[in-house]
Protein backbone atom coordinates (compact mmCIF):
# COMPACT_ATOMS: atom_id res chain seq x y z
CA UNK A 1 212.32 -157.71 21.40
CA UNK A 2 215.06 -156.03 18.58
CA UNK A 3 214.15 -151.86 18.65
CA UNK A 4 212.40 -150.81 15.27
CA UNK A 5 214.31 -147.93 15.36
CA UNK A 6 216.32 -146.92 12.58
CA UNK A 7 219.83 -145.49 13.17
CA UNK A 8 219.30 -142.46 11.88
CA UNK A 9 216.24 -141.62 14.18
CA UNK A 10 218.02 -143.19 17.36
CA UNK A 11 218.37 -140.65 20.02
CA UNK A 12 221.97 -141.11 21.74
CA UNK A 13 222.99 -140.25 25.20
CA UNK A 14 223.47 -136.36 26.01
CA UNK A 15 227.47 -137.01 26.53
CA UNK A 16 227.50 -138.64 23.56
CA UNK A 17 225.33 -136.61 21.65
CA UNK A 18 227.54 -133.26 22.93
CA UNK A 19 230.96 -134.83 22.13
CA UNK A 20 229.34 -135.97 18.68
CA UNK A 21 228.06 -132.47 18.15
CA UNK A 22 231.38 -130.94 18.86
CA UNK A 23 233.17 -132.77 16.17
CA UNK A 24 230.71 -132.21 13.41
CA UNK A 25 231.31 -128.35 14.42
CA UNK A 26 235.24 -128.22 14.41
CA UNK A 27 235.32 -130.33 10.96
CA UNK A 28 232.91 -127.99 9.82
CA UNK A 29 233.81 -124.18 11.50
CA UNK A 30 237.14 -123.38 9.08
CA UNK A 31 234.80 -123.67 6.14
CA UNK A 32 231.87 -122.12 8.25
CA UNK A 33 234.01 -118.64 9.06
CA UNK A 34 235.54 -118.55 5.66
CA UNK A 35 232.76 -116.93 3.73
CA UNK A 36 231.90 -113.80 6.01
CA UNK A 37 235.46 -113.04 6.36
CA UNK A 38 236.03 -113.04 2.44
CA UNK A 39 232.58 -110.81 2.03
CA UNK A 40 232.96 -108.45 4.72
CA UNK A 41 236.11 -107.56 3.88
CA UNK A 42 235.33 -107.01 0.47
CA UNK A 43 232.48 -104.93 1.42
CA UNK A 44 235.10 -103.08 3.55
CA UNK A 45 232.78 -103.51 6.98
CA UNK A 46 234.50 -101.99 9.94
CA UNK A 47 236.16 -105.00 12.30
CA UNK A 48 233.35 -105.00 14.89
CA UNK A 49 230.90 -105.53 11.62
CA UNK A 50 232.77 -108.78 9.82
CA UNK A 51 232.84 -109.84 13.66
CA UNK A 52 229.08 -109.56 13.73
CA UNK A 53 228.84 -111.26 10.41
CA UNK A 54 230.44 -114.46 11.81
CA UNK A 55 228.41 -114.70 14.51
CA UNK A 56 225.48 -114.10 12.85
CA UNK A 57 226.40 -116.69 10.31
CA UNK A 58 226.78 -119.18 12.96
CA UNK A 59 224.03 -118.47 14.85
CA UNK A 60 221.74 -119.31 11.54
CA UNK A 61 223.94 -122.01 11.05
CA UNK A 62 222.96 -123.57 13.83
CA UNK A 63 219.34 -122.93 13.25
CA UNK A 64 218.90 -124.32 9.97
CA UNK A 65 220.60 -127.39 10.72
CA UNK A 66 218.41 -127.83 13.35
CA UNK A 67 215.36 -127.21 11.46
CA UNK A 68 217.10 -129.57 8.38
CA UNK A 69 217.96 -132.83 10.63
CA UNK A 70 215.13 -132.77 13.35
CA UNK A 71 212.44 -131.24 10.57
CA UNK A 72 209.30 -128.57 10.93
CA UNK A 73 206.48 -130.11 9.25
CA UNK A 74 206.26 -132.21 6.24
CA UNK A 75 207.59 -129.64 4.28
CA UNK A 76 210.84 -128.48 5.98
CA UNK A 77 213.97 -131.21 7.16
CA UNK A 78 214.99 -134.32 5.20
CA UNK A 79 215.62 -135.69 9.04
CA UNK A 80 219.08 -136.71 7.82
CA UNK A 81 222.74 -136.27 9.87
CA UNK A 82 223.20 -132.82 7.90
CA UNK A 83 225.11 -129.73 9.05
CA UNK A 84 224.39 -126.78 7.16
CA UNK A 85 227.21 -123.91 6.45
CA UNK A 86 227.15 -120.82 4.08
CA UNK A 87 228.41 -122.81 0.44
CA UNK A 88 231.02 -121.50 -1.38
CA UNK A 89 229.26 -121.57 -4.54
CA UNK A 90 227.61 -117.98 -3.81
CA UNK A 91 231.28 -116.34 -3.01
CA UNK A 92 232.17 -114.97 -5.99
CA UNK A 93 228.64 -113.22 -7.25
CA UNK A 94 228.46 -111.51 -3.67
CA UNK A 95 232.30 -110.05 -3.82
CA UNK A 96 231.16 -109.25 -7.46
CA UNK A 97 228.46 -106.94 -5.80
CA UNK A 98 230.44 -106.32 -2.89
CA UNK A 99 233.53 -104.95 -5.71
CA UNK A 100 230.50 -102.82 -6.94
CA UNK A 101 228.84 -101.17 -4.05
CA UNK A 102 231.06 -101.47 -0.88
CA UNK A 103 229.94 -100.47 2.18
CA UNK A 104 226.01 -100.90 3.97
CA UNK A 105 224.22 -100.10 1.39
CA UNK A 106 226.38 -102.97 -0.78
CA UNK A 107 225.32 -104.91 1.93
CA UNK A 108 221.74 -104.27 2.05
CA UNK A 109 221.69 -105.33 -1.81
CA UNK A 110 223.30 -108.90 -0.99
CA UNK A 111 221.29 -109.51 1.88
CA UNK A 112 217.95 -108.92 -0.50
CA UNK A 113 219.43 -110.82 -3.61
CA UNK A 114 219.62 -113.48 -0.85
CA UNK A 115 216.47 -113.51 0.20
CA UNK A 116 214.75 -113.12 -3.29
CA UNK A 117 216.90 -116.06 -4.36
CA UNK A 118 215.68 -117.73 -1.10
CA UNK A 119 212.07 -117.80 -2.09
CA UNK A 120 212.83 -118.49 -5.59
CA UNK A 121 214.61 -121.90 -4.22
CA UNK A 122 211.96 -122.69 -2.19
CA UNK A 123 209.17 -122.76 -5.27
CA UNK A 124 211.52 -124.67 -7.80
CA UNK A 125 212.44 -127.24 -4.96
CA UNK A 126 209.87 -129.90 -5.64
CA UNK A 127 210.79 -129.42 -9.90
CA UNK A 128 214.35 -130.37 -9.30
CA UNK A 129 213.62 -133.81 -9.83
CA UNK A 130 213.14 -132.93 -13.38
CA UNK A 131 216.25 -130.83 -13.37
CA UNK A 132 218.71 -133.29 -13.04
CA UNK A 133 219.41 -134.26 -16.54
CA UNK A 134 220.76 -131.08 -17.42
CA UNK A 135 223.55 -131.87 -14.46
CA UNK A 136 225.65 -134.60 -15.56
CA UNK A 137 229.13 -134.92 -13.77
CA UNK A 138 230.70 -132.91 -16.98
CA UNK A 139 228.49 -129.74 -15.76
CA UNK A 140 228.95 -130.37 -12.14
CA UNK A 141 232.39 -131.30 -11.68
CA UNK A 142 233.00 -127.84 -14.27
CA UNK A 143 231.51 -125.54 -12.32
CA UNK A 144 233.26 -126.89 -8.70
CA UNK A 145 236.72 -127.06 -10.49
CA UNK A 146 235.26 -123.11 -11.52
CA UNK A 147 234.34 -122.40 -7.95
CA UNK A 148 237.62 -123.84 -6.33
CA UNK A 149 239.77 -122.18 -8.91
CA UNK A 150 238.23 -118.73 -8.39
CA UNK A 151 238.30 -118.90 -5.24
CA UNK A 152 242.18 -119.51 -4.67
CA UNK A 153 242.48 -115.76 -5.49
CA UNK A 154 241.14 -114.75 -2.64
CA UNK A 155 243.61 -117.61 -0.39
CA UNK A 156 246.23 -115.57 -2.44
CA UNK A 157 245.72 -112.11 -1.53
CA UNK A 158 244.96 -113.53 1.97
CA UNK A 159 248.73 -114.79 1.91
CA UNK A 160 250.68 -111.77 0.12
CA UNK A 161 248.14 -108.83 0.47
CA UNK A 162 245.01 -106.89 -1.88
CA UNK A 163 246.80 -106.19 -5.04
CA UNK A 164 244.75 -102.54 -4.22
CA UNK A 165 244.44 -100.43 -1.22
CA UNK A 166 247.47 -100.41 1.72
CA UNK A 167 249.06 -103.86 0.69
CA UNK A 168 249.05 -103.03 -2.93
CA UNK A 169 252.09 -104.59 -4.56
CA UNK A 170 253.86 -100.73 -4.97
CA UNK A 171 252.50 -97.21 -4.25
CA UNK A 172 252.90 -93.67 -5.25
CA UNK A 173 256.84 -92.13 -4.37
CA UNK A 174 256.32 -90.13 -1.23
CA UNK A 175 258.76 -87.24 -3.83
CA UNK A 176 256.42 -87.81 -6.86
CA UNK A 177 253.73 -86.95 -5.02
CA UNK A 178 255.09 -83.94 -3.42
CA UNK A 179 256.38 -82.80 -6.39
CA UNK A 180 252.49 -82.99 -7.94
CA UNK A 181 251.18 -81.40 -4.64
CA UNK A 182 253.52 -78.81 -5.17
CA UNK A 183 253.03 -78.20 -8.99
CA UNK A 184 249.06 -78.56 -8.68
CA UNK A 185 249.86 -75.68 -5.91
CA UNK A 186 251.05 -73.42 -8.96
CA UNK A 187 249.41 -74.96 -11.68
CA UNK A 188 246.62 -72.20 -13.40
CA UNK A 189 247.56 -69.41 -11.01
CA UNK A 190 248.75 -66.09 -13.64
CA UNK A 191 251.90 -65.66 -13.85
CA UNK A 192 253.28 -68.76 -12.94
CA UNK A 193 253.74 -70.64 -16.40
CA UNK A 194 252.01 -74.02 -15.48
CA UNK A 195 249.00 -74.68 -17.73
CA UNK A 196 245.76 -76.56 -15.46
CA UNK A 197 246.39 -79.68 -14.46
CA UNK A 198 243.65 -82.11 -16.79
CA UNK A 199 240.73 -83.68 -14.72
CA UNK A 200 241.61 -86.92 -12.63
CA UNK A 201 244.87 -86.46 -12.85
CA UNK A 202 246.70 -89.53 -10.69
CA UNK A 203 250.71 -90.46 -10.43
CA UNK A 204 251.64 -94.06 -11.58
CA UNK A 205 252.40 -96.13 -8.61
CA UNK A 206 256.10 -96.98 -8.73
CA UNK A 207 257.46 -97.49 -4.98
CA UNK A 208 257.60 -101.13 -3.73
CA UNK A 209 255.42 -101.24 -1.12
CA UNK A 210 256.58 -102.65 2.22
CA UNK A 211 253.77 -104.25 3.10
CA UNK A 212 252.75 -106.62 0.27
CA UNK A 213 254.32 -109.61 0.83
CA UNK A 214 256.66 -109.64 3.57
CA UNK A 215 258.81 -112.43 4.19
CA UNK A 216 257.41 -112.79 7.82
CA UNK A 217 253.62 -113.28 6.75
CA UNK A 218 254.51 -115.45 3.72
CA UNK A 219 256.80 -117.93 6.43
CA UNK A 220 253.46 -118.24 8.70
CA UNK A 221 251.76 -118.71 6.12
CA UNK A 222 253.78 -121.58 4.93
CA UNK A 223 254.21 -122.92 8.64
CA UNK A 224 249.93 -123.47 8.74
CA UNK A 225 250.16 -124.94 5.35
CA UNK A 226 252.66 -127.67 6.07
CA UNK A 227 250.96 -127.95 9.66
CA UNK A 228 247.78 -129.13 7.49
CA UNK A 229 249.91 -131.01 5.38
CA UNK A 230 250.99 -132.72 8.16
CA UNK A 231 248.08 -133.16 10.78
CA UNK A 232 246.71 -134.54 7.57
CA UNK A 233 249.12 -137.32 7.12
CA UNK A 234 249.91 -138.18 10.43
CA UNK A 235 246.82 -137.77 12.19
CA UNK A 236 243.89 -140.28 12.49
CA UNK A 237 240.57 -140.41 12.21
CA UNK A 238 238.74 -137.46 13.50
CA UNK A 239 242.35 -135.48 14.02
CA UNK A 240 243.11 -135.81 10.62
CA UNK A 241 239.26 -134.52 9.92
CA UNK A 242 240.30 -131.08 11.92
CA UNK A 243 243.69 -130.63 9.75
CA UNK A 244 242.19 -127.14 8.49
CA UNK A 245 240.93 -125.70 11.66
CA UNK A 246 244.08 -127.05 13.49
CA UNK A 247 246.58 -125.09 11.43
CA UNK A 248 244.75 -122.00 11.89
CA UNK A 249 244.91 -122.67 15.35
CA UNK A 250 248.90 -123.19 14.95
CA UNK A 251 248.57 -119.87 13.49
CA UNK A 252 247.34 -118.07 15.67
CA UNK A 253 249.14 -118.82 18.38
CA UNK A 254 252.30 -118.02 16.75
CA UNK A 255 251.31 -114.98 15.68
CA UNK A 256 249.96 -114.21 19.11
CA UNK A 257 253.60 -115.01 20.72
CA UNK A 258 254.90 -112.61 17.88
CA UNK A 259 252.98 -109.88 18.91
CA UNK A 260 251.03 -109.89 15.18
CA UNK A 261 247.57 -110.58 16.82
CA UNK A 262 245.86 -108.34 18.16
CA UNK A 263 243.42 -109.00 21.34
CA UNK A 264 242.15 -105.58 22.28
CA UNK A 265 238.69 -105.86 20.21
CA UNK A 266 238.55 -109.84 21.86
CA UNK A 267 238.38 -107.87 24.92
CA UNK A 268 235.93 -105.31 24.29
CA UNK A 269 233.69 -107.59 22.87
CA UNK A 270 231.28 -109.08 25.34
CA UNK A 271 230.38 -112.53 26.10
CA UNK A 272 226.65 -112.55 25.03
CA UNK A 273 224.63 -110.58 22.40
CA UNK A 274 221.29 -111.56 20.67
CA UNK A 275 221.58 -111.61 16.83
CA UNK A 276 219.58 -108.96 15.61
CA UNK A 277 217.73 -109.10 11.92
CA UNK A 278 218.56 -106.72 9.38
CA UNK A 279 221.37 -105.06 10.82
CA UNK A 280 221.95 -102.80 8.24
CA UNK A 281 218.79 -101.86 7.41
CA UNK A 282 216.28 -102.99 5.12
CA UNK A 283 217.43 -104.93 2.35
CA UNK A 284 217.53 -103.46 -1.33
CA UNK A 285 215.64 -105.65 -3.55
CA UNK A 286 217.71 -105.21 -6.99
CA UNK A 287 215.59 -107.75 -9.50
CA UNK A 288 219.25 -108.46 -11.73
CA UNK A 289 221.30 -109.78 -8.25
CA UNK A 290 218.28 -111.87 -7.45
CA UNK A 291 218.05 -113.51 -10.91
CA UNK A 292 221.96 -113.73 -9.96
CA UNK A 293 221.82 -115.10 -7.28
CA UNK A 294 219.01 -117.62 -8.06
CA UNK A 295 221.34 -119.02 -10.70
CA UNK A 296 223.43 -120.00 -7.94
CA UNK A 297 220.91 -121.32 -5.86
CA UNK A 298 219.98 -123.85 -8.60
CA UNK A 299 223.48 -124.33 -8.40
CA UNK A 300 223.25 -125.06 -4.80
CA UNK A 301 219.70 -126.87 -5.04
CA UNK A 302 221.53 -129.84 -7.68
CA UNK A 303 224.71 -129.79 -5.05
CA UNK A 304 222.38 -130.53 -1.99
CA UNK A 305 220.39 -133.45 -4.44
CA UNK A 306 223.65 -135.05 -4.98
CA UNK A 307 224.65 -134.71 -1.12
CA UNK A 308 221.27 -136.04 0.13
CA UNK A 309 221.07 -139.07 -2.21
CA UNK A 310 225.07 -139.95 -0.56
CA UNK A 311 223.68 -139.57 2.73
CA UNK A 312 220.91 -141.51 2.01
CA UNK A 313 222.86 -144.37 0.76
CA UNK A 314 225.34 -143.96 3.30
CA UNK A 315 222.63 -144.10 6.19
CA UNK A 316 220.53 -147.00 4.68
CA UNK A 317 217.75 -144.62 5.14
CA UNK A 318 215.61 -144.89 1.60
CA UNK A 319 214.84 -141.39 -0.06
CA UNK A 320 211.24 -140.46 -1.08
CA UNK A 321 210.73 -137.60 -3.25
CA UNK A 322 208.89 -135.60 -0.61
CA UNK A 323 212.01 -136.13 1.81
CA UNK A 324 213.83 -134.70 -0.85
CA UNK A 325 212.10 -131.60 -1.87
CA UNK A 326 211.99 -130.93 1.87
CA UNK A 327 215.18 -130.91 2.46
CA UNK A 328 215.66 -128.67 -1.00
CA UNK A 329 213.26 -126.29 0.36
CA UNK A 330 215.46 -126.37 3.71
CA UNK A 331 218.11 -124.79 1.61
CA UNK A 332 215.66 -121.96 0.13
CA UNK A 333 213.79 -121.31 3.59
CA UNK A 334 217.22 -121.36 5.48
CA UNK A 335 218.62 -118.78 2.59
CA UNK A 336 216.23 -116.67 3.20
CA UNK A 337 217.02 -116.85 7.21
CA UNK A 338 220.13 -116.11 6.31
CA UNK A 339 219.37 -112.82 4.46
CA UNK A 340 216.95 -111.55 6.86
CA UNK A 341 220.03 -112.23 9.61
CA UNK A 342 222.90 -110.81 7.49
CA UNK A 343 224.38 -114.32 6.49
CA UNK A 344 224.33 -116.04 2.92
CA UNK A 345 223.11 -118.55 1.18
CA UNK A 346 222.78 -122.17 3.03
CA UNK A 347 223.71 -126.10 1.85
CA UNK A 348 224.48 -129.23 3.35
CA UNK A 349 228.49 -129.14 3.80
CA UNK A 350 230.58 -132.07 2.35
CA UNK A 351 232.60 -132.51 5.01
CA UNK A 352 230.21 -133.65 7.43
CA UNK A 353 228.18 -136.05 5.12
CA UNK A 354 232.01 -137.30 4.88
CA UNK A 355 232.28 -137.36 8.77
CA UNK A 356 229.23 -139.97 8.99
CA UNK A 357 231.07 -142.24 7.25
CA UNK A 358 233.76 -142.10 9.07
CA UNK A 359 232.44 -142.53 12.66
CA UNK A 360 229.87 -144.63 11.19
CA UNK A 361 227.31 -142.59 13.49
CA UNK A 362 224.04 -142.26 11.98
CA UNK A 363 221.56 -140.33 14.42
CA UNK A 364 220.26 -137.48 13.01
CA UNK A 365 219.95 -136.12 16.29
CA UNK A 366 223.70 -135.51 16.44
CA UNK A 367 223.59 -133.10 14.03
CA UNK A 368 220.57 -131.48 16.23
CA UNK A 369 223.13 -131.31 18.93
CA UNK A 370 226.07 -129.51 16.65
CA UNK A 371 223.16 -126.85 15.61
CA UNK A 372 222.29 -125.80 18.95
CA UNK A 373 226.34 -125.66 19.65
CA UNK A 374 226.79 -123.45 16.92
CA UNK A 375 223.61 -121.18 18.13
CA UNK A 376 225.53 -121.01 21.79
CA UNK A 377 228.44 -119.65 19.71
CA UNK A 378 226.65 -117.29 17.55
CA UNK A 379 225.59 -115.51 20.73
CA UNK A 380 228.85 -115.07 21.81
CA UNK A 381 230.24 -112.16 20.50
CA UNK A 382 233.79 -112.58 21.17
CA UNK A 383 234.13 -115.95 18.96
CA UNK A 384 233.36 -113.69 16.39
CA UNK A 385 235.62 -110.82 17.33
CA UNK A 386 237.92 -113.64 17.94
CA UNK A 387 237.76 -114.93 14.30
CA UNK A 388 237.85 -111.55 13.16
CA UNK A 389 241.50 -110.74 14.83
CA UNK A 390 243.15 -113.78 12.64
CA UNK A 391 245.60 -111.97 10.26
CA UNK A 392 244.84 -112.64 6.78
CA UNK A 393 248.05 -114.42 6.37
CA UNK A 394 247.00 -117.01 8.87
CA UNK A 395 244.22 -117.74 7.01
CA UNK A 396 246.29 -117.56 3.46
CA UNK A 397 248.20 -120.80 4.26
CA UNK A 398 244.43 -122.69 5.36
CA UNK A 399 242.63 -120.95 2.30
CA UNK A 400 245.14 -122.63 -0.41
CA UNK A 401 244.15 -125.99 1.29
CA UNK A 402 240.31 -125.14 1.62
CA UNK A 403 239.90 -123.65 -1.52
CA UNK A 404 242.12 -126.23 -3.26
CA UNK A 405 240.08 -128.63 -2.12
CA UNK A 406 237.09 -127.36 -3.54
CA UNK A 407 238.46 -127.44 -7.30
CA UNK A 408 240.42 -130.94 -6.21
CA UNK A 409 236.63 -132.32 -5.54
CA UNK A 410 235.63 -130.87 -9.48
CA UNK A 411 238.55 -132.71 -10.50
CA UNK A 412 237.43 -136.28 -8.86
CA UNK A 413 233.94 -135.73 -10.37
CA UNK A 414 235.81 -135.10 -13.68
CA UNK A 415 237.47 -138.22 -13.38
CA UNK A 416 234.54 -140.51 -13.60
CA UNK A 417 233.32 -138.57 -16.97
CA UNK A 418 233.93 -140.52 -20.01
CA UNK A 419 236.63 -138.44 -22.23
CA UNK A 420 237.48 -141.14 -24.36
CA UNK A 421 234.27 -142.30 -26.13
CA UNK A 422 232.43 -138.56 -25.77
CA UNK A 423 235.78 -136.47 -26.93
CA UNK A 424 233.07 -133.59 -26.82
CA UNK A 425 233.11 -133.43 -22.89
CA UNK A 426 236.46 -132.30 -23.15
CA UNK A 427 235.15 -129.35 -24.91
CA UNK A 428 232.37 -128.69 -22.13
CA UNK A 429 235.03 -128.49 -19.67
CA UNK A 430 237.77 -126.70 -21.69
CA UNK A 431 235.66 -123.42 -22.81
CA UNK A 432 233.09 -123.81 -19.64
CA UNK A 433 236.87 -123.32 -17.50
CA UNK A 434 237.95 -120.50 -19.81
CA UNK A 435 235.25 -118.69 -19.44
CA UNK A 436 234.90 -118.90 -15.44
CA UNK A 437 238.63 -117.59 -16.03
CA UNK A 438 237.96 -114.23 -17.83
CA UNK A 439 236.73 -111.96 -14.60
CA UNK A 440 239.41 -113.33 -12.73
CA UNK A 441 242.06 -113.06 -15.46
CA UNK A 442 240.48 -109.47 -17.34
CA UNK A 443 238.16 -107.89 -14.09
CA UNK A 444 237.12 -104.63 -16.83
CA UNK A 445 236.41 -106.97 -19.42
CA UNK A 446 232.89 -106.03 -19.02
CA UNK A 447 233.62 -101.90 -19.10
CA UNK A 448 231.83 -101.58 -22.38
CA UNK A 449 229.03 -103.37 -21.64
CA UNK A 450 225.60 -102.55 -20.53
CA UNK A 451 225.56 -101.83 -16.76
CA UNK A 452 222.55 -103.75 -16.41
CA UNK A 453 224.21 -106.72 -16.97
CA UNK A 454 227.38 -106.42 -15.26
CA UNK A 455 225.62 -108.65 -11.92
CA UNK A 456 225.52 -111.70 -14.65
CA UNK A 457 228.72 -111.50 -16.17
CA UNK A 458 231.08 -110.32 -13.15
CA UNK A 459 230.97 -113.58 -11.48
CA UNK A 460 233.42 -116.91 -13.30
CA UNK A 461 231.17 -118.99 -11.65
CA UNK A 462 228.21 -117.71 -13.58
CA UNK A 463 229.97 -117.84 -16.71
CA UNK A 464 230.89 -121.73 -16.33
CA UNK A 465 227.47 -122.54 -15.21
CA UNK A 466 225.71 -121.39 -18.42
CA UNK A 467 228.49 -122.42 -20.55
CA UNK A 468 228.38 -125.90 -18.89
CA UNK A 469 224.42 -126.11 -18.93
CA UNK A 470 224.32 -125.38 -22.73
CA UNK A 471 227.31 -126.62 -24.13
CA UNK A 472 226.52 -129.95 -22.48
CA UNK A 473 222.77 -130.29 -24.07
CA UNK A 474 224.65 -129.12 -27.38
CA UNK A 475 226.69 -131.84 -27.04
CA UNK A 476 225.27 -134.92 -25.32
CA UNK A 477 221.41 -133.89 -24.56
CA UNK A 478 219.80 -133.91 -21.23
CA UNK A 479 221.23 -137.04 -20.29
CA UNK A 480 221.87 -136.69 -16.48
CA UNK A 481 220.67 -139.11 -13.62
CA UNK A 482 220.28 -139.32 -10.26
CA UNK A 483 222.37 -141.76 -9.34
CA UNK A 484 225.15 -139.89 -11.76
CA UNK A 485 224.70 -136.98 -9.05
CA UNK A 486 225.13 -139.59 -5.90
CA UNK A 487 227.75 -141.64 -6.98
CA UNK A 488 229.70 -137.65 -8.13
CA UNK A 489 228.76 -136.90 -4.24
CA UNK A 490 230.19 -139.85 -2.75
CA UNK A 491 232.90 -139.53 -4.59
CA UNK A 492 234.06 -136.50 -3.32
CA UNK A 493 234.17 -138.31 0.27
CA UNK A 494 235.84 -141.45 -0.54
């Protein structure tokens, strides 16, 4: 008698289950790491604290992809192959806020943005049905070319070095700022003949600075990039899926032979700790960064839609609308998670709905098996110290590709939007991509502004997704569809 079983509810062997897992985790882990690196370091967290941010991000990881592909009640889990990572999408509102309050108690105000944002996801779920029409591929493919673009900043500075703090591009002359020590010395005492110095007085930096940009980092750098480049074109089939993570790998071990990485916090870190909630105290609820960051989530919420109807058509498994709103409140429920454990906001990641289609695997249960493998390495501490001991540069060469990527995938959805019969699309994209441009071209642009605003306005991505939104039903209506969202999501993994 055939099994009534469908594929995507068929329960695999543990060996293969475990060696399916595993995959879905190393495509996924480069992207997974990415985002607590960039925002702990812009929060300037101690080592040991971006270390505890990884592993806290992949211990909810796992947990939410868990609770997305097996399901908890009607309500919670589409019970679809999905692996679940921090997106990208939030990155540049929470190193806006990061920029602005560095530090734990910059933290604590992410983490409750987060969590607001969370619950504010969760009640608008079951309404993004209704949504959709103001999401065309003009607006979405604008605001990922917006994210991608912004983005490659940070894969820059990763590569050459802050253009502030210790790798700043040049410094104060050690003799300039003697001679001001000496002068401020003398400066207002009687007799002397030096008038008071005026209030915040600084020097011009004018020394090259020694370490921005040396020639060593910048040829690792390049050495992961065309490792990618060519893992990419020479690998096959799940290899070639791993190009990313493999590089950094390639990295890392030549910058461990070159004495440039540096074990000793590896060692001192131990080899099991529990993830604790709020580990920098109780979150600051701060009602602008939540209405910031719920922008994003709806953001987010239409990415997932566009994911889940992919999946579903990649799966043969037939979406209801209940299905989908669960798996939309997934994303606000595991946000929220994520805030309460010192992590970020949660989607389905691209390259795994990609990675079904390639291995043609459809059990759901897979992806159960990859969450509780990235649990097992949340609670290890020294994956994340591990991670945390990569030299920026190593990650530079990856973060052109990963981040590239990103605004490469705006770019395919672009390409299926009609330009030639609708000339007025090109104006959607053209000012909705100059304006994501201006905090990352003219960061004070804002300085005479009202500070209660500054949360909105900081972040390009922000920027392009209201210009994109309006100008859009200015120009064409609320004309968006459903199946305009899948086929833009499939796209992106063809």
């Amino acid at each position: 008698m055939p099994s009534t079983t469908h594929p995507v509810d068929e329960v695999l062997p543990a060996p293969r289950l475990a060696a399916l897992g595993i995959q879905h985790v190393l495509v996924m882990y480069a992207g997974a790491i990415a985002v607590p690196l960039i925002v702990g370091r812009a929060l300037k967290l101690e080592p040991e604290q971006v270390a505890f941010l990884i592993s806290a991000d992949l211990f909810v990881c796992g947990i939410v992809t868990i609770i997305q592909s097996l399901g908890a009640t009607q309500w919670f889990g589409i019970k679809l192959p999905v692996m679940m990572g921090v997106t990208f999408a939030a990155v540049g509102p929470m190193v806006a806020m990061a920029n602005a309050n560095p530090g734990h108690d910059g933290a604590r105000m992410i983490f409750g943005a987060i969590i607001g944002a969370g619950f504010v996801a969760m009640l608008i779920a079951p309404l993004m049905g209704r949504l959709l029409r103001f999401f065309p591929p003009v607006v979405t493919g604008s605001i990922i070319l917006v994210i991608g673009v912004s983005l490659m900043k940070v894969g820059v500075s990763w590569i050459f070095g802050n253009p502030v703090g210790p790798t700043a591009p040049r410094l104060v002359a050690p003799e300039h700022a003697e001679w001001l020590k000496t002068v401020s010395a003398l400066a207002g005492v009687e007799g002397s003949g030096v008038p008071a110095l005026p209030d915040k007085l600084s020097l011009a930096a004018t020394a090259p600075n020694v370490a921005y940009a040396p020639l060593s980092h910048v040829a690792i750098s390049a050495i992961v990039l065309v490792s990618i480049l060519f893992i990419a074109r020479f690998g096959r089939g799940f290899v070639s899926n791993i190009a990313v993570l493999l590089g950094i790998v390639i990295g890392a071990v030549i910058t461990g032979a070159l004495g440039m990485m540096h074990f000793d916090k590896v060692g001192n870190a131990g080899w099991f700790a529990l993830v604790t909630p709020l580990h920098f105290g109780m979150p600051i609820f701060d009602p602008i960064l939540i209405a910031t960051m719920s922008l994003v989530m709806v953001v987010v919420l239409i990415e997932s839609t566009g994911m889940f109807l992919a999946l579903g058509e990649m799966t043969g498994k037939r979406l209801t609308q209940p299905m989908l709103s669960a798996g939309l409140r997934t994303d606000g429920l595991g946000t929220i998670i994520g805030g309460l454990f010192n992590t970020f906001p949660y989607t389905s990641f691209s390259q795994n709905v990609g990675l079904v289609g390639v291995t043609g695997v459809r059990s759901r249960f897979v992806c159960v098996a990859g969450g509780v493998i990235l649990i097992v390495f949340g609670l290890i501490p020294k994956m994340g110290a591990l991670v945390e001991a990569l030299p920026t540069f190593v990650l530079g060469g990856a973060g052109l590709v990963m981040f590239g990527m990103v605004a490469a995938t705006g770019v395919r959805i672009l390409s299926a939007v009609d330009f030639k019969s609708s000339r007025n699309n090109l104006f959607i994209v053209a000012v909705s991509l100059g304006l994501g441009m201006i905090p990352l071209i003219a960061p004070d642009f804002e300085m005479w502004m009202p500070n209660v605003i500054h949360p909105l306005i900081e972040s390009g991505i922000l920027l392009a997704s209201i210009s994109a939104v309006l100008l859009n039903w200015y120009f064409n209506g609320a004309v968006g569809e459903a199946g305009d969202l899948r086929d833009a999501a499939m796209s992106t993994e063809a």
